[in-house]
C-alpha atoms as a PDB file:
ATOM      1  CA  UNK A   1     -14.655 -24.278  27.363  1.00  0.00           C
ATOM      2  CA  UNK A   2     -14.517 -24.734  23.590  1.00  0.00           C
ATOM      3  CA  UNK A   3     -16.735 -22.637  22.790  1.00  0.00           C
ATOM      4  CA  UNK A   4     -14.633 -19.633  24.996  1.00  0.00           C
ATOM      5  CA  UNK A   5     -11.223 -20.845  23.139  1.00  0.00           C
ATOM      6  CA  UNK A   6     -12.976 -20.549  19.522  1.00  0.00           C
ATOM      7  CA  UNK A   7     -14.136 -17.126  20.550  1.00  0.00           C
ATOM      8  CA  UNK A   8     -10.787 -16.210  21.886  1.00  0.00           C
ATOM      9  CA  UNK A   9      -8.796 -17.751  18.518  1.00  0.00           C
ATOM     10  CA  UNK A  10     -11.544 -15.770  16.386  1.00  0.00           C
ATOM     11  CA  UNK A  11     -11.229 -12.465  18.165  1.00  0.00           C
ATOM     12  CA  UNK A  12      -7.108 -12.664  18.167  1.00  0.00           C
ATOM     13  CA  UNK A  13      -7.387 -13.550  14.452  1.00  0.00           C
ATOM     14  CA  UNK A  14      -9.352 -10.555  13.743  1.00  0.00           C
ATOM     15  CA  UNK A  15      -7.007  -8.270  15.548  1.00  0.00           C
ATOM     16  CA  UNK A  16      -4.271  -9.533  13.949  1.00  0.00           C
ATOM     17  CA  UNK A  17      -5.999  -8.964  10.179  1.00  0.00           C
ATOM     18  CA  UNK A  18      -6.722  -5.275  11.558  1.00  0.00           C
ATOM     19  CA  UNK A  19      -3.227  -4.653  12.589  1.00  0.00           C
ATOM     20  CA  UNK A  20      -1.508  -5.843   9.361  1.00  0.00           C
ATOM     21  CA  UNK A  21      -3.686  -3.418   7.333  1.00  0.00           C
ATOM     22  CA  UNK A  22      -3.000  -0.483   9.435  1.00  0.00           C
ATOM     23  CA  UNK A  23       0.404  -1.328   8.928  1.00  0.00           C
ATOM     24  CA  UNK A  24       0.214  -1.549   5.472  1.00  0.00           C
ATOM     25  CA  UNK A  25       1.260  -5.190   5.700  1.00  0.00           C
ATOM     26  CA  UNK A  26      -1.288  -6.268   3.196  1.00  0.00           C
ATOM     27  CA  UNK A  27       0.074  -3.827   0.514  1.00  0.00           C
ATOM     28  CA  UNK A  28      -0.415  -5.004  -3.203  1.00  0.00           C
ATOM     29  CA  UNK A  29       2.374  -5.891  -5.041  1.00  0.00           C
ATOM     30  CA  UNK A  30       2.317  -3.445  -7.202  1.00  0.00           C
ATOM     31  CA  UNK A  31       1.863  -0.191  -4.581  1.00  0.00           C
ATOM     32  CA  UNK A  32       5.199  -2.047  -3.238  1.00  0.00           C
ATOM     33  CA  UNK A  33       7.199  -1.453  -6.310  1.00  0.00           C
ATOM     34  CA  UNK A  34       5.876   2.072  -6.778  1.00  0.00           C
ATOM     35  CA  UNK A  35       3.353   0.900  -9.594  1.00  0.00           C
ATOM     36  CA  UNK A  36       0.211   2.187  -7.567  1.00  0.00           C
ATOM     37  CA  UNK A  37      -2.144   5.393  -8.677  1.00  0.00           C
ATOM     38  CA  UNK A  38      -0.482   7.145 -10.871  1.00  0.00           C
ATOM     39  CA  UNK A  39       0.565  10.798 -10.158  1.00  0.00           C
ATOM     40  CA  UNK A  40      -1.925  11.254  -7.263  1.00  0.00           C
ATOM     41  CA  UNK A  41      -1.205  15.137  -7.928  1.00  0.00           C
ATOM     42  CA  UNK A  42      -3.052  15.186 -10.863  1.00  0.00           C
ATOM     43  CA  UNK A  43      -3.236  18.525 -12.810  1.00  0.00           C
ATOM     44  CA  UNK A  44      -3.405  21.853 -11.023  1.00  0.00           C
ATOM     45  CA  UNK A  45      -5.063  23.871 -13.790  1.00  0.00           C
ATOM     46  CA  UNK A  46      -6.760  23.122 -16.817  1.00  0.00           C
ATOM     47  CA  UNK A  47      -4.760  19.995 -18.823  1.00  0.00           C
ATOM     48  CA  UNK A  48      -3.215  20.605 -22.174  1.00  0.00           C
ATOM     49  CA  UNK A  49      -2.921  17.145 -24.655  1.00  0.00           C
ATOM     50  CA  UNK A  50       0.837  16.938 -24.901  1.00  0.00           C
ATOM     51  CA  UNK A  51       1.390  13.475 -26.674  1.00  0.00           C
ATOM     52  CA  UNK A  52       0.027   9.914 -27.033  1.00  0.00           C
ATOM     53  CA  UNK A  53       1.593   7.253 -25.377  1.00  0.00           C
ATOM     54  CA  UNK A  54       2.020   3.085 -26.117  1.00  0.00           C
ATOM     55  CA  UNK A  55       0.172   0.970 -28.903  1.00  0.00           C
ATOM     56  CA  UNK A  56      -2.836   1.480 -30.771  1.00  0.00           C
ATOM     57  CA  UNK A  57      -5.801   0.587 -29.750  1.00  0.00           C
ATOM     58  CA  UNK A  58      -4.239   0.679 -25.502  1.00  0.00           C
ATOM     59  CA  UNK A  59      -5.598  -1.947 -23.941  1.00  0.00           C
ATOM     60  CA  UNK A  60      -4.631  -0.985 -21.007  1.00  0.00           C
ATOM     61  CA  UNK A  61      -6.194   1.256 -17.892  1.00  0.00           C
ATOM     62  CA  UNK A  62      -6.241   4.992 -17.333  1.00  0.00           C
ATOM     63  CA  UNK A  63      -3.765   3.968 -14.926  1.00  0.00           C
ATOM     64  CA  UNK A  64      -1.346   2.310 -17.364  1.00  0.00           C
ATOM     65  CA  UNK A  65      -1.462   5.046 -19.684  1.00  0.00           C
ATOM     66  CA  UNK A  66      -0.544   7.941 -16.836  1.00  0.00           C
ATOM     67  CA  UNK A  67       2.617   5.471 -15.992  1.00  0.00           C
ATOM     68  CA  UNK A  68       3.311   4.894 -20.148  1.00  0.00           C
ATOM     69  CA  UNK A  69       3.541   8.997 -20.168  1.00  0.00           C
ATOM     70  CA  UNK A  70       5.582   9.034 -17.219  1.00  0.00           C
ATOM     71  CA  UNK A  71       7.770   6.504 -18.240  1.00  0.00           C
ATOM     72  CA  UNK A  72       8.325   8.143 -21.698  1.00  0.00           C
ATOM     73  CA  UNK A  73       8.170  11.620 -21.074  1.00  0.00           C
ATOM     74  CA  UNK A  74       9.198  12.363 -17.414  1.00  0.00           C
ATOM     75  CA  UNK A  75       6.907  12.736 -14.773  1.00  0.00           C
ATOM     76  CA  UNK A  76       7.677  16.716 -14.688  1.00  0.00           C
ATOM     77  CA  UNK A  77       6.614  16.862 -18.438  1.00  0.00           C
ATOM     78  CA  UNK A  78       2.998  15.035 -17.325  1.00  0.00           C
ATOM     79  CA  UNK A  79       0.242  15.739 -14.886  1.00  0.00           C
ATOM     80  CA  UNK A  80      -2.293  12.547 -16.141  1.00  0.00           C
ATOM     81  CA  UNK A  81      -2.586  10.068 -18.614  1.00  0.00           C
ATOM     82  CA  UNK A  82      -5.610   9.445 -19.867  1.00  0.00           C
ATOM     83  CA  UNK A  83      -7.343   6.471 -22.276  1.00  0.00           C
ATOM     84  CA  UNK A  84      -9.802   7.677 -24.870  1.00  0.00           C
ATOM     85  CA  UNK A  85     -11.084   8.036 -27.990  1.00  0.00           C
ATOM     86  CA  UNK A  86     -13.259   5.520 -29.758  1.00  0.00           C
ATOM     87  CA  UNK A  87      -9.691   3.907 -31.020  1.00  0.00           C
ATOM     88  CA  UNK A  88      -8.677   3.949 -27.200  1.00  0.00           C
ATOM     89  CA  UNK A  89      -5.884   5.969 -27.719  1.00  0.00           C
ATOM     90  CA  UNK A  90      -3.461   6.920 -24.531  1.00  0.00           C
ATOM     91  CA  UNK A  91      -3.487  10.452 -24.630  1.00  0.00           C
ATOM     92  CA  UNK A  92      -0.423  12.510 -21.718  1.00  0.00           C
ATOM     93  CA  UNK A  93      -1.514  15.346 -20.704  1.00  0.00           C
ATOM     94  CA  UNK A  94       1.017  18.492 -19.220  1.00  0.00           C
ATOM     95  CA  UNK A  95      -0.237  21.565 -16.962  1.00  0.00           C
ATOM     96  CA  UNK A  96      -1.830  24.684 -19.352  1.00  0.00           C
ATOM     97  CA  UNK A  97       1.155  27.257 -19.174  1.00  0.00           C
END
């Protein structure tokens, strides 16, 4: 009988775990607030370098950068954000007209 009931516990546990994450129930806090991937759009043609973005060297992710460029410039005026450089510089980039 135990053995049934720990069976039945794990397999409604299980469920459960599946149905939060289908539901998005599990979301990070930061996809909540709108902080996830950055302009999943990306760029449509070949990127032009528009301006750099946030301090030198950025210690921060590709990800960080893109929302540094949006948060500066506009997220019309930017298609990605990009760290690089051997200075690790965060470069925006804008569509090629």
């Amino acid at each position: 009988m135990a053995k049934n009931l720990n069976s039945i516990i794990s397999f409604t546990v299980l469920l459960l775990v599946i149905l939060m994450a289908s539901n998005e129930i599990l979301q990070s806090e930061a996809t909540r607030n709108g902080q996830g991937k950055c302009l999943p759009r990306g760029c449509k043609s070949t990127p032009m370098f528009s301006e750099e973005c946030g301090p030198e060297p950025f210690t921060g992710s590709n990800n960080d950068c893109c929302h540094c460029c949006v948060t500066k410039y506009g997220k019309d005026a930017v298609c990605k954000g990009v760290v690089e450089g051997a200075e690790s510089h965060c470069h925006c980039y804008k569509e090629s007209a």
